[in-house]
N, C-alpha and C. Protein backbone atom coordinates (compact mmCIF):
# COMPACT_ATOMS: atom_id res chain seq x y z
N UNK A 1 -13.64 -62.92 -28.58
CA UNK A 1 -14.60 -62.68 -27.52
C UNK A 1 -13.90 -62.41 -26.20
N UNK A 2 -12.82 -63.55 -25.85
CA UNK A 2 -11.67 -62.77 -24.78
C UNK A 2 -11.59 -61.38 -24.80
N UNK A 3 -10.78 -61.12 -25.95
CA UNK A 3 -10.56 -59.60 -25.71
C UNK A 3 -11.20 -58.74 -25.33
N UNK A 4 -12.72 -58.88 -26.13
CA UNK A 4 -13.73 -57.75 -25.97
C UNK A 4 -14.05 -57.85 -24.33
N UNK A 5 -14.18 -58.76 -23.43
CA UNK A 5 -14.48 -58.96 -22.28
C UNK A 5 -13.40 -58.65 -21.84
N UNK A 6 -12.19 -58.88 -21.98
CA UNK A 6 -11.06 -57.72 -21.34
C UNK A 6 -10.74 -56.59 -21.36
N UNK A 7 -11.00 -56.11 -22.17
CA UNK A 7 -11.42 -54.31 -22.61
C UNK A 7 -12.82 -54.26 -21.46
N UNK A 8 -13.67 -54.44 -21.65
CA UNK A 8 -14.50 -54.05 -21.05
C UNK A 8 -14.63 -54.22 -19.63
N UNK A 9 -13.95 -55.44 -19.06
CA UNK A 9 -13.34 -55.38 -17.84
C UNK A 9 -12.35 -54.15 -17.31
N UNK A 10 -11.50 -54.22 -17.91
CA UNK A 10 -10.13 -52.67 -17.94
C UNK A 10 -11.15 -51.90 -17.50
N UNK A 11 -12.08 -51.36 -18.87
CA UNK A 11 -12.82 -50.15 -18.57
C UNK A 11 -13.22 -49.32 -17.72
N UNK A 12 -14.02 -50.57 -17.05
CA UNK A 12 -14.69 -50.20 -16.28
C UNK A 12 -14.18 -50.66 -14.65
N UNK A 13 -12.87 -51.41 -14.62
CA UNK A 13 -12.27 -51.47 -12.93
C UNK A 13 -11.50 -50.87 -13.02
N UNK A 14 -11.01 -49.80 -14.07
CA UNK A 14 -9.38 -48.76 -13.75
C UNK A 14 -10.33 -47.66 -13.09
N UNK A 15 -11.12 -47.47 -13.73
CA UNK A 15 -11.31 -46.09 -12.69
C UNK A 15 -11.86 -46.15 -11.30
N UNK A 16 -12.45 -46.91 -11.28
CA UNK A 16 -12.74 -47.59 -9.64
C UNK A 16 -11.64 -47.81 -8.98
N UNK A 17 -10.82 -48.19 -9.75
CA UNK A 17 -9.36 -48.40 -8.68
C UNK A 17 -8.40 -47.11 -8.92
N UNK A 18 -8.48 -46.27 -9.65
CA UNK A 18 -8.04 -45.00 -9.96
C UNK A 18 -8.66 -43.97 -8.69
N UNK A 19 -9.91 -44.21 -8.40
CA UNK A 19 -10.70 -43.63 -7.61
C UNK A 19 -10.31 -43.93 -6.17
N UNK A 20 -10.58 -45.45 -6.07
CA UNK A 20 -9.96 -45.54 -4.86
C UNK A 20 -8.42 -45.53 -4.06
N UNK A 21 -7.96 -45.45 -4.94
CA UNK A 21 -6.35 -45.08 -4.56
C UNK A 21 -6.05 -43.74 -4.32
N UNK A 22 -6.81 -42.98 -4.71
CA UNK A 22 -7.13 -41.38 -4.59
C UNK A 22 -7.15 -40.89 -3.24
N UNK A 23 -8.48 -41.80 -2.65
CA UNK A 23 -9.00 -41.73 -1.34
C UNK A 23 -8.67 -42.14 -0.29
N UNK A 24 -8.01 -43.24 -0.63
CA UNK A 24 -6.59 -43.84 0.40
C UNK A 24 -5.97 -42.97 0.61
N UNK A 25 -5.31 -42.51 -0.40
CA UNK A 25 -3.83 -41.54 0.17
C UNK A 25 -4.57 -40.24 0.31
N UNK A 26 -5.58 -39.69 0.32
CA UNK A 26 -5.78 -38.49 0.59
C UNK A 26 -5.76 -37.06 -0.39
N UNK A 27 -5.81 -37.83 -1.06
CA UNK A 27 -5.28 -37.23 -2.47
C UNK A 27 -6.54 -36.34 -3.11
N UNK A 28 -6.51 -34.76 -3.21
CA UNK A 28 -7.21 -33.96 -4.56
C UNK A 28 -7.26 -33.80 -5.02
N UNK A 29 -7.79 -33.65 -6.39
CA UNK A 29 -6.86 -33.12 -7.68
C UNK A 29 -7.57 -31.29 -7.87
N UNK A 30 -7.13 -30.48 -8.13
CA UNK A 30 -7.58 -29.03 -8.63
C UNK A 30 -7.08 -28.71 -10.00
N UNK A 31 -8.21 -28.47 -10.40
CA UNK A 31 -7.34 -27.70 -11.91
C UNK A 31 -7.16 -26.48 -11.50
N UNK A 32 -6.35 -26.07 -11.70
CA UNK A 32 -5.57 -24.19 -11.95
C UNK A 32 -5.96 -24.04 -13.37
N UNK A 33 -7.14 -23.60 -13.77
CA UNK A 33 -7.31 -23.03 -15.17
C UNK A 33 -7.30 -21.22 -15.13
N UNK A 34 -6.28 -20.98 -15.95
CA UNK A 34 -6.04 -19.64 -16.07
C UNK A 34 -7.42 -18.82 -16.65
N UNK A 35 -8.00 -19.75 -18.13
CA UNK A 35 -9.31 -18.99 -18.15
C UNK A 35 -10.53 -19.02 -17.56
N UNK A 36 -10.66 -19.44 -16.06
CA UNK A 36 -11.64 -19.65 -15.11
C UNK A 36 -11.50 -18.23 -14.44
N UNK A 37 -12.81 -17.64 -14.51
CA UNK A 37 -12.69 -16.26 -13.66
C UNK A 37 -12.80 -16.45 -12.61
N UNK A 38 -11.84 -15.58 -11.47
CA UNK A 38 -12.21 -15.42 -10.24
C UNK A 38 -13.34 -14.64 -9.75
N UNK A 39 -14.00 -15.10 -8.42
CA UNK A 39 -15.43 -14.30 -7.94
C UNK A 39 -15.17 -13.02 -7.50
N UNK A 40 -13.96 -13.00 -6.28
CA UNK A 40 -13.51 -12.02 -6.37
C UNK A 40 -11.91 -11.65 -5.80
N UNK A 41 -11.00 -11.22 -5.05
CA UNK A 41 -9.87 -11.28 -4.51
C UNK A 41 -9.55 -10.42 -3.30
N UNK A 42 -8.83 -10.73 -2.55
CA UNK A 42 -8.46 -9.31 -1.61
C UNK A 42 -7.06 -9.42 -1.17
N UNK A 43 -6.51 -8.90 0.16
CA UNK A 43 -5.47 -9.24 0.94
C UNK A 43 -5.53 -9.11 2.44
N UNK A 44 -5.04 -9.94 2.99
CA UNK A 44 -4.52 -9.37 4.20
C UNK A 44 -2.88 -8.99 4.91
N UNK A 45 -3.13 -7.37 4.90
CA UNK A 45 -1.46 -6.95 5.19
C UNK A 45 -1.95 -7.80 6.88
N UNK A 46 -1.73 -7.96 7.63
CA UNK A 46 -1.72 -8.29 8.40
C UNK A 46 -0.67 -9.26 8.73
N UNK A 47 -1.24 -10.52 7.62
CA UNK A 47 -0.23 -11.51 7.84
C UNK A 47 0.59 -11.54 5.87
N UNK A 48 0.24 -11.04 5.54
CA UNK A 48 1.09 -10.47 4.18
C UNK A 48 0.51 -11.20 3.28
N UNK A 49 -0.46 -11.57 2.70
CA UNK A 49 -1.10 -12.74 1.66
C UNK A 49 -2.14 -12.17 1.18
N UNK A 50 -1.92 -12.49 -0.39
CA UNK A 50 -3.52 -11.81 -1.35
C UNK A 50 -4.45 -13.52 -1.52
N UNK A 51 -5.72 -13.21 -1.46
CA UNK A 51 -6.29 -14.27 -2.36
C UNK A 51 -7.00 -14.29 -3.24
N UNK A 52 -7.48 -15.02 -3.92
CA UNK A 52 -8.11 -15.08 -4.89
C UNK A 52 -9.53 -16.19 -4.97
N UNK A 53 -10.50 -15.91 -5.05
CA UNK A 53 -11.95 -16.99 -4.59
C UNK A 53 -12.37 -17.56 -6.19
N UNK A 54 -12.22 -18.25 -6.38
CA UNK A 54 -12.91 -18.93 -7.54
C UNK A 54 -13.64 -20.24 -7.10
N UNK A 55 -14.73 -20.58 -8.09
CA UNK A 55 -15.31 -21.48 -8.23
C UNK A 55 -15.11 -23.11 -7.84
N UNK A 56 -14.05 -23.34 -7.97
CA UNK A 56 -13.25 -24.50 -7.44
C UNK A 56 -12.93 -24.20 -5.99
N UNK A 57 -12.72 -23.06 -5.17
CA UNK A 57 -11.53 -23.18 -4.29
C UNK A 57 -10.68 -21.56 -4.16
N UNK A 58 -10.52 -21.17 -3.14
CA UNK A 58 -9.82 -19.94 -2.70
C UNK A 58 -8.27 -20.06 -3.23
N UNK A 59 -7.27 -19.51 -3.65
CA UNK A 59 -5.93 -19.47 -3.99
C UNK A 59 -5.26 -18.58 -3.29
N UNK A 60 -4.26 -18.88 -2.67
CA UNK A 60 -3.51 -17.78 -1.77
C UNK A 60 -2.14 -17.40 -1.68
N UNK A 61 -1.34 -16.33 -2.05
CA UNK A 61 -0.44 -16.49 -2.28
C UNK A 61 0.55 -15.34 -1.33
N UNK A 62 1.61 -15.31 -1.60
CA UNK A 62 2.53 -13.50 -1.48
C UNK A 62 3.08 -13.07 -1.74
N UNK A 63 3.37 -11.92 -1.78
CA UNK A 63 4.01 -11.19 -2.67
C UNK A 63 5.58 -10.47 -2.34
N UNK A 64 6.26 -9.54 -2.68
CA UNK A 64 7.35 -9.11 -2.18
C UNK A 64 7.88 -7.40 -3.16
N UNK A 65 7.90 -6.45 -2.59
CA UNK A 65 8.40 -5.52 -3.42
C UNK A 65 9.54 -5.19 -2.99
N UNK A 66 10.36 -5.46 -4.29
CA UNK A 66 12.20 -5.42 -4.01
C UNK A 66 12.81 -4.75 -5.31
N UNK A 67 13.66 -4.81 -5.03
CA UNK A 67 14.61 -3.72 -6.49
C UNK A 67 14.74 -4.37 -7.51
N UNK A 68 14.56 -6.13 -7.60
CA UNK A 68 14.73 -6.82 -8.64
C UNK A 68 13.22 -6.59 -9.97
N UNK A 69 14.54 -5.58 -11.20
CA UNK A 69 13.17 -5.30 -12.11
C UNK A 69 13.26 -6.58 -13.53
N UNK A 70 12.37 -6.97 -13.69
CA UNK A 70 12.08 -8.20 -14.86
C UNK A 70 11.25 -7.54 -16.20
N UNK A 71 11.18 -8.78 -17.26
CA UNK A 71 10.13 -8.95 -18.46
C UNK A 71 8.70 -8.92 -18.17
N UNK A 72 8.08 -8.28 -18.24
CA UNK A 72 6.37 -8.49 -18.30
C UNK A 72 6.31 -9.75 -17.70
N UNK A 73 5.51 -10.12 -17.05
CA UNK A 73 5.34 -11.74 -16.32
C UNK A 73 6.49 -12.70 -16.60
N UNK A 74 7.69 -12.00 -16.18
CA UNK A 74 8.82 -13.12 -16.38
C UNK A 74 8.69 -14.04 -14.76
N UNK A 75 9.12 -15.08 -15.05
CA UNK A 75 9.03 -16.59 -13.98
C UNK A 75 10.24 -16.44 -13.56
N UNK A 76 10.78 -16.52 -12.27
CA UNK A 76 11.81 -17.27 -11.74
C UNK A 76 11.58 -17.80 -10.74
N UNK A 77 12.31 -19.32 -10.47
CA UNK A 77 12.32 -19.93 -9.32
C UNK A 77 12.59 -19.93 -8.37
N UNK A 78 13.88 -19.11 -8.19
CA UNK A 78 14.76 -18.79 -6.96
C UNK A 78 14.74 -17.22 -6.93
N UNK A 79 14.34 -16.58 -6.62
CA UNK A 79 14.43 -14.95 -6.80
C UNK A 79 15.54 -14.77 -5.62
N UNK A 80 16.08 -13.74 -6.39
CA UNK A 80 17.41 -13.03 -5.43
C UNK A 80 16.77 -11.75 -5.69
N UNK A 81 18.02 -10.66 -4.88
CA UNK A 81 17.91 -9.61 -5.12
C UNK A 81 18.77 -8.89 -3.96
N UNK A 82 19.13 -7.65 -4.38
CA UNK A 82 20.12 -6.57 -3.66
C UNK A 82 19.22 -5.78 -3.41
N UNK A 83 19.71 -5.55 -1.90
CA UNK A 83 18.44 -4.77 -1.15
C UNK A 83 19.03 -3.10 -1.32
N UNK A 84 18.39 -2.90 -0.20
CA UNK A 84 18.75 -1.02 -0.21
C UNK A 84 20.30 -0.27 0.00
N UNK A 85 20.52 -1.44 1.34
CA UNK A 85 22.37 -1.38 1.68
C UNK A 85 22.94 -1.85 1.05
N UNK A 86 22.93 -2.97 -0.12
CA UNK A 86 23.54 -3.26 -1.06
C UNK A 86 23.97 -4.51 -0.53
N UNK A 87 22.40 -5.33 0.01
CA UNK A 87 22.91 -6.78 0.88
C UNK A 87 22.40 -7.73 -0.24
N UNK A 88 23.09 -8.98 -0.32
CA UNK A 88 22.10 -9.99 -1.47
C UNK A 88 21.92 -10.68 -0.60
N UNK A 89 20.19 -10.75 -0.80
CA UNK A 89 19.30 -11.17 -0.65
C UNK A 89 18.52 -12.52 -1.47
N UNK A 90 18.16 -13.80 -0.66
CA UNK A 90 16.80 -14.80 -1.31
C UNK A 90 15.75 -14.02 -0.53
N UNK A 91 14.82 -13.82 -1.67
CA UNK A 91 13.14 -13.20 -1.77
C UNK A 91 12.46 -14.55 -1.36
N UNK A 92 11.82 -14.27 0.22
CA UNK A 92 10.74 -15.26 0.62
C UNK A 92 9.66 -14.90 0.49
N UNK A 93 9.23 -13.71 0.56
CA UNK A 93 7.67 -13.02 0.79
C UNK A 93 7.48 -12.32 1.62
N UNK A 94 7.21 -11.29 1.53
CA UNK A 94 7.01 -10.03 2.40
C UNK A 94 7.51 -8.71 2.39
N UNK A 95 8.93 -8.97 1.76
CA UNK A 95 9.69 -7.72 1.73
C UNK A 95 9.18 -6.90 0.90
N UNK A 96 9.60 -5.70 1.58
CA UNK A 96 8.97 -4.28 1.39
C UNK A 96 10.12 -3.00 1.15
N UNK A 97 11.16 -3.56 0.47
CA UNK A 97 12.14 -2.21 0.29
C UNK A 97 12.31 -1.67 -0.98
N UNK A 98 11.91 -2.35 -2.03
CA UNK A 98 11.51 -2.02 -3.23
C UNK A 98 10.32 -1.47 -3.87
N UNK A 99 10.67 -1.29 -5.38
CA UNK A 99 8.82 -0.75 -6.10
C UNK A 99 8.60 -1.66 -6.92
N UNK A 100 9.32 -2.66 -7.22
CA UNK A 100 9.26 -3.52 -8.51
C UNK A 100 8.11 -4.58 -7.84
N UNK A 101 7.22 -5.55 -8.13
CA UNK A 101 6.37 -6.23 -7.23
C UNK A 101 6.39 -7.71 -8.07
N UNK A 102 6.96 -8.62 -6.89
CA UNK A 102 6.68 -10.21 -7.60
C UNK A 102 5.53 -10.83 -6.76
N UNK A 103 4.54 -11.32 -7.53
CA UNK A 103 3.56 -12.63 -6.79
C UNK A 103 4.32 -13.75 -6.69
N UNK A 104 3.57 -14.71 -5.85
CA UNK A 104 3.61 -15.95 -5.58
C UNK A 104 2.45 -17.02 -4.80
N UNK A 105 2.05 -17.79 -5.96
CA UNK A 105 0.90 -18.64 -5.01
C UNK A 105 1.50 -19.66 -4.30
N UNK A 106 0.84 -19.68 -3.21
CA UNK A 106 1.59 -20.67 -2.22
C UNK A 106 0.22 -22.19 -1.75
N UNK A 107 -0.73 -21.32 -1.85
CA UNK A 107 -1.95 -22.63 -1.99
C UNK A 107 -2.61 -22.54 -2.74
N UNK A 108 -3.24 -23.92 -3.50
CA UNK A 108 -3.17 -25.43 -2.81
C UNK A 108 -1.43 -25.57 -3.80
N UNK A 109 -1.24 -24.62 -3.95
CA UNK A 109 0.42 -25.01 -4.59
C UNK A 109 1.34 -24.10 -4.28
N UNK A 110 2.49 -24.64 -4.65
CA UNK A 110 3.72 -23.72 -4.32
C UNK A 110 4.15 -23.20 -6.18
N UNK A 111 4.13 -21.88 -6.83
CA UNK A 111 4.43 -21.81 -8.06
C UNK A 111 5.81 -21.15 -7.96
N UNK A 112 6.03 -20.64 -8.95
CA UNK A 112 7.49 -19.80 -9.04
C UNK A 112 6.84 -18.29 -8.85
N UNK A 113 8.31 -17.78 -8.58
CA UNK A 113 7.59 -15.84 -8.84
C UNK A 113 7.44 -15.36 -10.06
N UNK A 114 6.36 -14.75 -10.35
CA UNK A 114 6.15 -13.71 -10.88
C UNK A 114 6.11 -12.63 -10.80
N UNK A 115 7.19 -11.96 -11.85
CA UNK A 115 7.35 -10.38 -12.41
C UNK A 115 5.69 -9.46 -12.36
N UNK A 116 5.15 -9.19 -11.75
CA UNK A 116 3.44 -8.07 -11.58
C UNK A 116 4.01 -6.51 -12.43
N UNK A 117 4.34 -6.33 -13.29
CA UNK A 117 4.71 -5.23 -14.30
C UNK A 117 3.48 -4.29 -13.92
N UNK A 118 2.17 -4.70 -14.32
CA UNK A 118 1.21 -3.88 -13.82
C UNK A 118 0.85 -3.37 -12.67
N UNK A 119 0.95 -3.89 -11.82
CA UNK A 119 1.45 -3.43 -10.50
C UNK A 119 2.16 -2.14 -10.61
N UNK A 120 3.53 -2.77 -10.66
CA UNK A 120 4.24 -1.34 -11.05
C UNK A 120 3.60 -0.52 -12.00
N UNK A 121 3.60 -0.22 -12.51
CA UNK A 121 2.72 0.54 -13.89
C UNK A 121 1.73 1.23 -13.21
N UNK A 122 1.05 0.77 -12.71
CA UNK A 122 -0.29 1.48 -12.57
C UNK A 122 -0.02 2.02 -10.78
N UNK A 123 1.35 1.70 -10.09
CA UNK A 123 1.64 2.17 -8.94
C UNK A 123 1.00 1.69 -7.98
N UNK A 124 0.37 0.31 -7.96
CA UNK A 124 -0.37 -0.08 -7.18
C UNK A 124 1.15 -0.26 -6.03
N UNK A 125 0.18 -0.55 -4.47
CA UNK A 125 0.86 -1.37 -3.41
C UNK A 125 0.88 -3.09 -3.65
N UNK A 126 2.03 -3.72 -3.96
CA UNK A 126 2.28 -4.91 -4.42
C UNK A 126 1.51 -5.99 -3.80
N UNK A 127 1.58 -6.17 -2.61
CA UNK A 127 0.46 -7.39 -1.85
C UNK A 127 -0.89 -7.25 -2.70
N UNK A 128 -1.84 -5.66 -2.31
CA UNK A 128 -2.87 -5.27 -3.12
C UNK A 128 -2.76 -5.23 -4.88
N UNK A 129 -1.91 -5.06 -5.02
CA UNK A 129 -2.13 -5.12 -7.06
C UNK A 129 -1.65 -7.14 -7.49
N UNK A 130 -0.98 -7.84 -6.34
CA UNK A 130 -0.91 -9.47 -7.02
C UNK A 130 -2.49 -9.69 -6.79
N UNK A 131 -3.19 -9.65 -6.06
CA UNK A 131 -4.89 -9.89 -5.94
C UNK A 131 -5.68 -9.16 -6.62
N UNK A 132 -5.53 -7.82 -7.02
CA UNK A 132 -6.17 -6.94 -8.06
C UNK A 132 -5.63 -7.56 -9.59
N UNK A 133 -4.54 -7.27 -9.57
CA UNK A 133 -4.04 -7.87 -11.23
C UNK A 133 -4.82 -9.02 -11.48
N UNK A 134 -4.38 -10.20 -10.35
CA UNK A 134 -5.13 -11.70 -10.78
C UNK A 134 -6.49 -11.37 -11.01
N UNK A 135 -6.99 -10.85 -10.67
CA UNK A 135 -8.62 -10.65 -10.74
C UNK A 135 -9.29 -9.90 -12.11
N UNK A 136 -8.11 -8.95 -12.32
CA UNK A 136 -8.42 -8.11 -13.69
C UNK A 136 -8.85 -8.59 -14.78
N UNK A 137 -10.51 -8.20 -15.58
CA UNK A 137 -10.05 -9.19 -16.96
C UNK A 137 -8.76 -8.83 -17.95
N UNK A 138 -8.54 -7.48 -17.92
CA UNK A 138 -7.82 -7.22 -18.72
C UNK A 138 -6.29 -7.66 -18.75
N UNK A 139 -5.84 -7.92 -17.34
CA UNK A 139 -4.67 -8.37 -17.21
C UNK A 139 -3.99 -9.96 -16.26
N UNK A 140 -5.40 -10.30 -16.19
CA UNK A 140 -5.18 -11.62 -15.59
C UNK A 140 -4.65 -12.82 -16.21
N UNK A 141 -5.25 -13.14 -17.29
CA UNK A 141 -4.47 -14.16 -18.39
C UNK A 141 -3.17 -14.22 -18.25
N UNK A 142 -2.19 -13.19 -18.15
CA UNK A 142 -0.64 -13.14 -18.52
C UNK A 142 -0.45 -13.67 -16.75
N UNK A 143 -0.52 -13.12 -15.69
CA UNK A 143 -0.12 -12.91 -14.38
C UNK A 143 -0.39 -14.91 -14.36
N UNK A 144 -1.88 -15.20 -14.13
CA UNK A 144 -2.40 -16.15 -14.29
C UNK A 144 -1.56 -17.21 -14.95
N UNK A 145 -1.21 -17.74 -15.92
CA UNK A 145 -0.69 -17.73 -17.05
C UNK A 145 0.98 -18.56 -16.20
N UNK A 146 1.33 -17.72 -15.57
CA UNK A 146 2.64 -17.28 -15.57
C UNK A 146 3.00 -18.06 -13.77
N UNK A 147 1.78 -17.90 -13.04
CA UNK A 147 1.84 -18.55 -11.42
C UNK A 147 1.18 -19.81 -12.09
N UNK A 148 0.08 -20.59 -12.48
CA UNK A 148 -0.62 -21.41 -12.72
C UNK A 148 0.49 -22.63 -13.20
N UNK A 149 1.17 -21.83 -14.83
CA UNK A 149 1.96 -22.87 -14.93
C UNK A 149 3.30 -22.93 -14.40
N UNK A 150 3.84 -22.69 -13.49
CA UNK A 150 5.09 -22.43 -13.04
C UNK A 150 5.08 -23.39 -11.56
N UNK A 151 4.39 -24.06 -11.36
CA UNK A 151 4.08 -24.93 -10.05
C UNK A 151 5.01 -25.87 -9.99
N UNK A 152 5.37 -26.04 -8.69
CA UNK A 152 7.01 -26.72 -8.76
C UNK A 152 6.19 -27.63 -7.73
N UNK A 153 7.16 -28.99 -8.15
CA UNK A 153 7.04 -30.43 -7.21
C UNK A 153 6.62 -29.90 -5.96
């Protein structure tokens, strides 16, 4: 009879205290579900960032078109790359001397880059095709897929 009254104690004060420790520190949780469609996406060149509006919460990221060419939605963490003069380069976001196009979400997370193949392919402008691609049904899963799970500490 102990036990059962300790189980049922557990039960029902972990998540109350799960809850409130949440709210102390300030804490959200978001799922990034890749098969959740977005409502819709855009960019602003302005300040260089595409987003993406879904149901949960807006996603915002940026992009970079540079000479570094990859695998279909290949991930890297640290992107380099050799620019036009033949300078090596770390890829922060923004650059514009290349055709090859990597995304990157930067809110509510920081992910790794992604390789946008379709982008290239279809010749889009890279800021505009990481917010078009993500949005695509046809090609969002992989892009998606590829920023969603790649989220670093």
């Amino acid at each position: 009879m102990k036990k059962i009254a300790l189980i049922l104690m557990l039960i029902t004060t972990i998540p109350t205290y799960a809850t409130t420790m949440c709210v102390i520190n300030d804490t959200v949780a978001v799922v990034l579900d890749p098969s959740i469609d977005s409502t819709k996406s855009g960019y602003d060149s302005t300040i260089g960032t595409w987003w993406m509006a879904h149901p949960y919460g807006t996603i915002r990221g940026i992009a970079a078109s540079i000479n570094r060419q990859a695998n279909s939605f290949e991930v890297i963490s640290r992107l380099t790359d050799t620019d036009n003069e033949g300078n090596a380069k770390i890829i922060t976001g923004g650059e514009k001397y290349g055709k090859q196009c990597w995304c990157r979400m930067t809110h509510p997370a920081q992910s790794n880059w992604i390789y946008n193949h379709v982008a290239v392919a279809y010749n889009k402008e890279c800021l505009s095709g990481c917010a078009a691609m993500l949005n695509n049904p046809y090609f969002q899963a992989g892009l998606r897929r590829g920023i969603f799970g790649s989220i670093e500490n």
